[in-house]
C-alpha atoms as a PDB file:
ATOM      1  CA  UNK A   1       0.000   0.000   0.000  1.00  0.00           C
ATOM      2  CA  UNK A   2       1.654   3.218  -0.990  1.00  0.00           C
ATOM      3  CA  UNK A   3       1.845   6.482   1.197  1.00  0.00           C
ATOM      4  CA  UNK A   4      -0.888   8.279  -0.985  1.00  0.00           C
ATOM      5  CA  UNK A   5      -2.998   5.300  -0.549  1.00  0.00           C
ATOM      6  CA  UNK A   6      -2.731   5.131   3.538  1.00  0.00           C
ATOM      7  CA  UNK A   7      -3.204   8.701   3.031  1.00  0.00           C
ATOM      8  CA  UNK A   8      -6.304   8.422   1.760  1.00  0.00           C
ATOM      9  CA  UNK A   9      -7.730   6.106   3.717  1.00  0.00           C
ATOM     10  CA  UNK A  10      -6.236   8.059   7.284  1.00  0.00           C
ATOM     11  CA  UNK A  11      -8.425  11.142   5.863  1.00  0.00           C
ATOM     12  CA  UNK A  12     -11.375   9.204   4.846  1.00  0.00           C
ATOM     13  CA  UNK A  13     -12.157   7.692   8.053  1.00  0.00           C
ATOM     14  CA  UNK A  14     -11.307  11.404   9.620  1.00  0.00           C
ATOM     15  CA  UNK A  15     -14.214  13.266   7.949  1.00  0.00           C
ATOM     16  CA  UNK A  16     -13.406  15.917  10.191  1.00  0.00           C
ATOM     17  CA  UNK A  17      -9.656  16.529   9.287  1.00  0.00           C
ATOM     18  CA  UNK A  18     -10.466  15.997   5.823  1.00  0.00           C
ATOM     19  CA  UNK A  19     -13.419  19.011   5.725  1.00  0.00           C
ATOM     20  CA  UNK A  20     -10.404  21.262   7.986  1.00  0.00           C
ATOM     21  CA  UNK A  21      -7.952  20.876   5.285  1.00  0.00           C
ATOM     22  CA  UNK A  22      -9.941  20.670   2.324  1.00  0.00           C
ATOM     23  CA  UNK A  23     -11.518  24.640   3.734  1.00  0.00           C
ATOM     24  CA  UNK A  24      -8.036  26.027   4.472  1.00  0.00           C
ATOM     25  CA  UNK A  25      -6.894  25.138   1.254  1.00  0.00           C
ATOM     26  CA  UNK A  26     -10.163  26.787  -0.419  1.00  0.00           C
ATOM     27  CA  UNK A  27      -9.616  29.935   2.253  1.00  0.00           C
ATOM     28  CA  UNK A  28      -5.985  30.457   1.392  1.00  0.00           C
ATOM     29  CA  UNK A  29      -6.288  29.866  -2.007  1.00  0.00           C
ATOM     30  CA  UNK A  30      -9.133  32.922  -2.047  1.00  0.00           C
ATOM     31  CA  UNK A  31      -7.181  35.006   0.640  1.00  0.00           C
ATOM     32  CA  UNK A  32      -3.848  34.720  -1.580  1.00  0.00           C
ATOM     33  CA  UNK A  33      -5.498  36.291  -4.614  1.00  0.00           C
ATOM     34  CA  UNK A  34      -7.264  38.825  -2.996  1.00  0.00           C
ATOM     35  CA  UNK A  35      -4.287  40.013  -0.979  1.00  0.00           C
ATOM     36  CA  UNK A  36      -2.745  39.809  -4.948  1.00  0.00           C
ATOM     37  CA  UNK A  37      -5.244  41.788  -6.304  1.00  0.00           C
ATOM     38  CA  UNK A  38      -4.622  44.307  -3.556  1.00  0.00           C
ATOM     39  CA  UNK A  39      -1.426  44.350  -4.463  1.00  0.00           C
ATOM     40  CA  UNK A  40      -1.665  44.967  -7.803  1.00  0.00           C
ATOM     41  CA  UNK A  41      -3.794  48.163  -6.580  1.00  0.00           C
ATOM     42  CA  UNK A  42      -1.010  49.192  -4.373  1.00  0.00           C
ATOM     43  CA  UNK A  43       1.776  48.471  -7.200  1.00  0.00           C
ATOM     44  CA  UNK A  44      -0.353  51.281  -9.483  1.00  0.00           C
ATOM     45  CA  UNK A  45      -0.538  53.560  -6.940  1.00  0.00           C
ATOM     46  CA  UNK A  46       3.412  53.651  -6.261  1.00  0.00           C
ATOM     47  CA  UNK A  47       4.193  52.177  -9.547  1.00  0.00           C
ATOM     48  CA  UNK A  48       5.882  49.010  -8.024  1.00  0.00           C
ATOM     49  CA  UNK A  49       5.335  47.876 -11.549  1.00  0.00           C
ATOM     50  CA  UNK A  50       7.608  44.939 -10.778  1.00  0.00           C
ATOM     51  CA  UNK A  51       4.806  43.584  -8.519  1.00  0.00           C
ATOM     52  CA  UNK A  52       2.662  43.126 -11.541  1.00  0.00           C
ATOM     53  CA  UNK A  53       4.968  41.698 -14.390  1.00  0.00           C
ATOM     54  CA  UNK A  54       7.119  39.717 -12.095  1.00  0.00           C
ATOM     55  CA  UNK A  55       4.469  37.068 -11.287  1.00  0.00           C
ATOM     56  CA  UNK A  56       2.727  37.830 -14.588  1.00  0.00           C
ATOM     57  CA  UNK A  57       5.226  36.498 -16.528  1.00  0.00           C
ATOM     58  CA  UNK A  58       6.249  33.776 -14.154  1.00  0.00           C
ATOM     59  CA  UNK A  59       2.502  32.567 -14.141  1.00  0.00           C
ATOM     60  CA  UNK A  60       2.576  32.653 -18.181  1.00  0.00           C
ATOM     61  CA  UNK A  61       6.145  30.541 -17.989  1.00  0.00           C
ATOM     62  CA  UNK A  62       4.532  28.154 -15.322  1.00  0.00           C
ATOM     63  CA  UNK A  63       1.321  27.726 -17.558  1.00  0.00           C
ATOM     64  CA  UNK A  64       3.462  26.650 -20.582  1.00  0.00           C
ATOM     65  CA  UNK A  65       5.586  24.445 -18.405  1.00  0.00           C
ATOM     66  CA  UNK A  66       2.613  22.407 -17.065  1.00  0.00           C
ATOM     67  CA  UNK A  67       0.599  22.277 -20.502  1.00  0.00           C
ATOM     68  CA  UNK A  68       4.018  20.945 -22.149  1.00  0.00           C
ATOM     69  CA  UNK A  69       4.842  18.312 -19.619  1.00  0.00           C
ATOM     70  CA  UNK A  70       0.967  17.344 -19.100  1.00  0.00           C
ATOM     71  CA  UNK A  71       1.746  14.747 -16.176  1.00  0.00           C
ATOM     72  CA  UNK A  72      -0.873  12.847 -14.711  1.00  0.00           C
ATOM     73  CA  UNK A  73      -2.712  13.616 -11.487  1.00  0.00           C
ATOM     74  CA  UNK A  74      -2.335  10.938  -8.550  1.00  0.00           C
ATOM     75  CA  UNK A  75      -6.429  10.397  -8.978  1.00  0.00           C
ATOM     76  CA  UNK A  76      -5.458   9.552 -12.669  1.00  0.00           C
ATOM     77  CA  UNK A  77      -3.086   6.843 -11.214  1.00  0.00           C
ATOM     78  CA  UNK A  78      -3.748   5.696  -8.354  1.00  0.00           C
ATOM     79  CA  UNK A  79      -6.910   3.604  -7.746  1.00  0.00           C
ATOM     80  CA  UNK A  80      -8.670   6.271  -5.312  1.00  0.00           C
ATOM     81  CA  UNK A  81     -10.118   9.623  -5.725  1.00  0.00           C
ATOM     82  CA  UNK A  82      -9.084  13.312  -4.860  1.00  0.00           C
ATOM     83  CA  UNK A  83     -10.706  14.246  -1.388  1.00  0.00           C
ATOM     84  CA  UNK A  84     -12.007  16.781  -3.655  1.00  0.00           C
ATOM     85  CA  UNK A  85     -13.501  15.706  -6.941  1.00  0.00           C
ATOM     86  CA  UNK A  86     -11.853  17.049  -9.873  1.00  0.00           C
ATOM     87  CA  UNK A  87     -12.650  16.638 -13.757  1.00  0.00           C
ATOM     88  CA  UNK A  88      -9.238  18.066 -14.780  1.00  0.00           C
ATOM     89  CA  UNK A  89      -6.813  15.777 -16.148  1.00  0.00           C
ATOM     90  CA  UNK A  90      -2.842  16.272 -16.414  1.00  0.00           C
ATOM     91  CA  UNK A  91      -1.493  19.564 -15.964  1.00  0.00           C
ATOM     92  CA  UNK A  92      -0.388  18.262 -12.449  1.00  0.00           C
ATOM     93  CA  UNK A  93       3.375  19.183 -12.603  1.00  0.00           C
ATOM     94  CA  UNK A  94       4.300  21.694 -10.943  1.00  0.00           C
ATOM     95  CA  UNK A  95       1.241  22.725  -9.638  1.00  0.00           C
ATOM     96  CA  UNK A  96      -0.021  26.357 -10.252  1.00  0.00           C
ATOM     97  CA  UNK A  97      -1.325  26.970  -6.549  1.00  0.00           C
ATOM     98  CA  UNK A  98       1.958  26.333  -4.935  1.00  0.00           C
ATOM     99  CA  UNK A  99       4.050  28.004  -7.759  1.00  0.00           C
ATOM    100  CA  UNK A 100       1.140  31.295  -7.150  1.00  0.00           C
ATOM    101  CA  UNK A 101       1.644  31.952  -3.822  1.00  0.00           C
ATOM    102  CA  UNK A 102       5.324  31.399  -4.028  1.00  0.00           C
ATOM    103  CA  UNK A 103       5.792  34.324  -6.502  1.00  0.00           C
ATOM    104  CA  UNK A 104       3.158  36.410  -4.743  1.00  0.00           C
ATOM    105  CA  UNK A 105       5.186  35.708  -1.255  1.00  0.00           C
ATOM    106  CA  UNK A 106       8.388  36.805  -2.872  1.00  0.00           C
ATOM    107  CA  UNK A 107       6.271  39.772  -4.951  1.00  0.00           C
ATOM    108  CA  UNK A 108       4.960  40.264  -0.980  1.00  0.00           C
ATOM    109  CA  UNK A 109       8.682  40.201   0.453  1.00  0.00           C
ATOM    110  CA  UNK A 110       9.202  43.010  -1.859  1.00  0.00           C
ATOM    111  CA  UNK A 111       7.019  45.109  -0.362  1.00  0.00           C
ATOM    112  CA  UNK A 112       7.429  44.327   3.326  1.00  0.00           C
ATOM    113  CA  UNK A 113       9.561  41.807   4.370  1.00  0.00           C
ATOM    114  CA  UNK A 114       6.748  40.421   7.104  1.00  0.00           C
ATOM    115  CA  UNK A 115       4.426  40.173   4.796  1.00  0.00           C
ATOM    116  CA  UNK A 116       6.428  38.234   2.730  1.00  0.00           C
ATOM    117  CA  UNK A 117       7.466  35.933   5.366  1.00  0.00           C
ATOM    118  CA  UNK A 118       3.920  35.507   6.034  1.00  0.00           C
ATOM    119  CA  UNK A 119       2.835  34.576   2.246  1.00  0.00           C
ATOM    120  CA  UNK A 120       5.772  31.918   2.507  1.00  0.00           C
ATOM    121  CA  UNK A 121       4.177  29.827   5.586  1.00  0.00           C
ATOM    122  CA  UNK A 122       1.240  30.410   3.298  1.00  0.00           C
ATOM    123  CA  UNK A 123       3.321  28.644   0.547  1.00  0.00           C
ATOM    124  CA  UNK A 124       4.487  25.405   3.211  1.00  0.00           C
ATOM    125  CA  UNK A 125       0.814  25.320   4.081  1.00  0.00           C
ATOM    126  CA  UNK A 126      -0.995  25.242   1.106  1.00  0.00           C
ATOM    127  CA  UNK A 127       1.149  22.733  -0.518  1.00  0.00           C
ATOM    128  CA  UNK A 128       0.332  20.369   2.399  1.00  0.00           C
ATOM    129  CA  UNK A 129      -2.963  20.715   1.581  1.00  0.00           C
ATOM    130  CA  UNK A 130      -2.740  20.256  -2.311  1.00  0.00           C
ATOM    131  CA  UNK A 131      -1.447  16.947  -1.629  1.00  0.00           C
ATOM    132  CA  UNK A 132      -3.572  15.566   1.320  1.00  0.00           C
ATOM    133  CA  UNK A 133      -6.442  16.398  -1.266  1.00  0.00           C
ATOM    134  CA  UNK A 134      -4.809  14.318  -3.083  1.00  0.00           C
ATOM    135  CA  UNK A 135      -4.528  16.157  -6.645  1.00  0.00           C
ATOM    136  CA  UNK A 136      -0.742  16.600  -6.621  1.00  0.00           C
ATOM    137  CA  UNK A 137       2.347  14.707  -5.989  1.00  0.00           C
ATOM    138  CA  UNK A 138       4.863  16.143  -3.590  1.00  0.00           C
ATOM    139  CA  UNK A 139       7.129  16.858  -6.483  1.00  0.00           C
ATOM    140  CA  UNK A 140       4.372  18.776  -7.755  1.00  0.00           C
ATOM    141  CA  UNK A 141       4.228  21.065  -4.943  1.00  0.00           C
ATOM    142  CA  UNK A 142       7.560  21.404  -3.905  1.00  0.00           C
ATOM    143  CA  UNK A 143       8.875  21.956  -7.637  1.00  0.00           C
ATOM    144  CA  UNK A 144       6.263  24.244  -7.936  1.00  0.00           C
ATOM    145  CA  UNK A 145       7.207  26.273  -5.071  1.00  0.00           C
ATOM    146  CA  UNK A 146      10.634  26.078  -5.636  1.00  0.00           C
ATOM    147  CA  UNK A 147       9.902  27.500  -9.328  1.00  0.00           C
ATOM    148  CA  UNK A 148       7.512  30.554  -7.732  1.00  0.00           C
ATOM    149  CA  UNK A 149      10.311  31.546  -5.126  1.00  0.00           C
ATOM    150  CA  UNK A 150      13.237  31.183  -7.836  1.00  0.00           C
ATOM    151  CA  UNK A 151      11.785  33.358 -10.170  1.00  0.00           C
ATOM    152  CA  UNK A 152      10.177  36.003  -7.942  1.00  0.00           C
ATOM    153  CA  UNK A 153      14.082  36.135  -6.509  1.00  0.00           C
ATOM    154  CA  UNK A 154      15.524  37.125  -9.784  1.00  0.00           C
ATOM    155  CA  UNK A 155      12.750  39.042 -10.986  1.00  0.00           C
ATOM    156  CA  UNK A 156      12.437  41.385  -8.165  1.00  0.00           C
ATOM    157  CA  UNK A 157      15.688  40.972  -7.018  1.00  0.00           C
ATOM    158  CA  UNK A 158      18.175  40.320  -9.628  1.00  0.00           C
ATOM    159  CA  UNK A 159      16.944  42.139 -12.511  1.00  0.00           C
END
């Protein structure tokens, strides 16, 4: 029985668990691109314009990464479904929530360092989540995050 598997069946028979993670990742997810949005607002106002094409061109590079890899889901594989049902299919690696609020963390740490610090334990928590749902594989996550950070380094910076 793999990990993902024992997983699955720890979090099934925990309805309760399941529900908790299942609404943080939904909350942080929506808390994430609101606090973005804001952002954005406050980047026009003080033309931080890096805080707007930074992760808008990392989000177009991570888009054309996962459509040209297409890997398969772990619901696609495995012999059990996501915690939360999902009709998509590939486009698993890296994954685009943990690769968002990386580059909004680091677009974040650019603006106040707190904040940014803050959009990072965002970052560890969400990609917990993403897998426990079961609709990425930890290299999914991490490489994902790893991407986010590594290019919202250089872009705000480097360059």
């Amino acid at each position: 029985m793999s990990w993902y598997e024992k997983k699955y069946n720890y979090l099934r028979k925990h309805q309760t668990l399941s529900n908790c993670i299942l609404f943080v990742s939904t909350w942080l997810t929506r808390l994430v691109y609101v606090s973005y949005g804001l952002l954005v607002i406050y980047a026009c106002i003080h033309q931080r314009w890096k805080c707007i094409w930074v992760p808008a061109i990392g989000f177009g590079l991570e888009t054309w990464i996962r459509a040209t890899l297409n890997q398969p889901r772990p619901y696609e594989v495995l012999d059990f479904p996501a915690l939360k049902p999902k009709a998509t299919k590939g486009k698993s690696f890296p994954s685009r929530h943990c690769f968002s609020v990386a580059i909004i963390s680091i677009a974040m740490a650019y603006v106040n360092l707190w904040l940014g610090v803050l959009f990072i334990l965002f970052t560890l928590v969400l990609m917990i989540c993403r897998v426990c749902i079961g609709v990425h594989w930890i290299k999914d996550v991490v490489v994902g995050a790893l991407l986010g950070w590594l290019l919202g380094w250089i872009g705000f910076f480097i360059l």
